[in-house]
C-alpha atoms as a PDB file:
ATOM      1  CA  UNK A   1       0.000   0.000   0.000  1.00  0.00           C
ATOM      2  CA  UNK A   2       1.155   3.305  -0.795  1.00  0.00           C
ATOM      3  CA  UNK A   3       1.994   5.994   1.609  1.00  0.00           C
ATOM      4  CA  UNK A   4      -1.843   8.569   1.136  1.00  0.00           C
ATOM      5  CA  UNK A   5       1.257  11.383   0.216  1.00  0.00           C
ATOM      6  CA  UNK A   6       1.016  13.134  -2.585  1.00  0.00           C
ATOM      7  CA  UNK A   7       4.437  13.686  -3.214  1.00  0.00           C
ATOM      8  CA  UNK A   8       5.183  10.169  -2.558  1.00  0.00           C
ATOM      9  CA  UNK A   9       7.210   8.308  -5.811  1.00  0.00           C
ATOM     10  CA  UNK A  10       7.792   5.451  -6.627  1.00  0.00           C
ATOM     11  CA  UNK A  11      10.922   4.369  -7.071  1.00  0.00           C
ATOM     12  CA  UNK A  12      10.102   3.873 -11.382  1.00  0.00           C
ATOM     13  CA  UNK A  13       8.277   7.187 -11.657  1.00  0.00           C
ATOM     14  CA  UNK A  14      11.167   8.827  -9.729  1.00  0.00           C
ATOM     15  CA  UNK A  15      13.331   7.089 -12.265  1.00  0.00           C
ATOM     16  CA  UNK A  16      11.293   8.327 -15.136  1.00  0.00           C
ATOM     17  CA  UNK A  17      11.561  11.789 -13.461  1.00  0.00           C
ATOM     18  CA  UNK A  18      15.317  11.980 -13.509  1.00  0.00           C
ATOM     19  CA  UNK A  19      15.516  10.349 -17.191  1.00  0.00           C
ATOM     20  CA  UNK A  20      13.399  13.296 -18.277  1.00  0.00           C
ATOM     21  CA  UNK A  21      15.178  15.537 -16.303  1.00  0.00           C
ATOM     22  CA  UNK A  22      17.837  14.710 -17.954  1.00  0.00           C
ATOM     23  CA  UNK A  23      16.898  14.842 -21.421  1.00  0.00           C
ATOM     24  CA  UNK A  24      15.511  18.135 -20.799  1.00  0.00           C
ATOM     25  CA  UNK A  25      19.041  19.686 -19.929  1.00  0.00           C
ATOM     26  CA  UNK A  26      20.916  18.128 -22.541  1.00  0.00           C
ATOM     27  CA  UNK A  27      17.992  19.985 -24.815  1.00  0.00           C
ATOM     28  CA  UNK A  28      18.521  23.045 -22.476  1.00  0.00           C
ATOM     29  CA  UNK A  29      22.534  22.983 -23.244  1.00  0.00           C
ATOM     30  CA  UNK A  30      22.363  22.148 -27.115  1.00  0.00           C
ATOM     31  CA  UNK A  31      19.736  24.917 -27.470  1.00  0.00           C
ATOM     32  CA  UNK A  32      22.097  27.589 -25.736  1.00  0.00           C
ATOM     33  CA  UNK A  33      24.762  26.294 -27.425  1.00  0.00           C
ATOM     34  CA  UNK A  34      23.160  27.158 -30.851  1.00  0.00           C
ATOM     35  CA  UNK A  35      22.353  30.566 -29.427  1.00  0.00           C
ATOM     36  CA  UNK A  36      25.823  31.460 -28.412  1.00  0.00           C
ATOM     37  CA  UNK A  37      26.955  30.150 -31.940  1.00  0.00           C
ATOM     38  CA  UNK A  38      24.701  32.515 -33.940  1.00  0.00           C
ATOM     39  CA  UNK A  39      25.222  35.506 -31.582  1.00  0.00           C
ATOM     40  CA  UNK A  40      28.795  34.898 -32.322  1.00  0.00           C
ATOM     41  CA  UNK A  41      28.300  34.455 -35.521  1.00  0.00           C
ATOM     42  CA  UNK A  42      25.756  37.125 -37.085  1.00  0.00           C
ATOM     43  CA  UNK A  43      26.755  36.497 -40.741  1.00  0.00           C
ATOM     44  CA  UNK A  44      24.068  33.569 -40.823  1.00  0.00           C
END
């Protein structure tokens, strides 16, 4: 029986959590990356 918390996880949906968590800052970093690349670069 689960814990009546809402902020209870398991331990696969916390699992899930940090695997999108993660995917979401390497999308964070390429994104900025791009940025920085055409601010430095205004020709294109």
């Amino acid at each position: 029986m689960l814990p009546n918390n809402p902020f209870f996880l398991t331990p696969e949906q916390a699992q899930t959590l940090l695997k999108e968590r993660e995917e979401f800052r390497r999308l964070y970093l390429e994104a900025m990356d791009q940025l920085n690349f055409y601010k430095a670069n205004p020709q294109n």
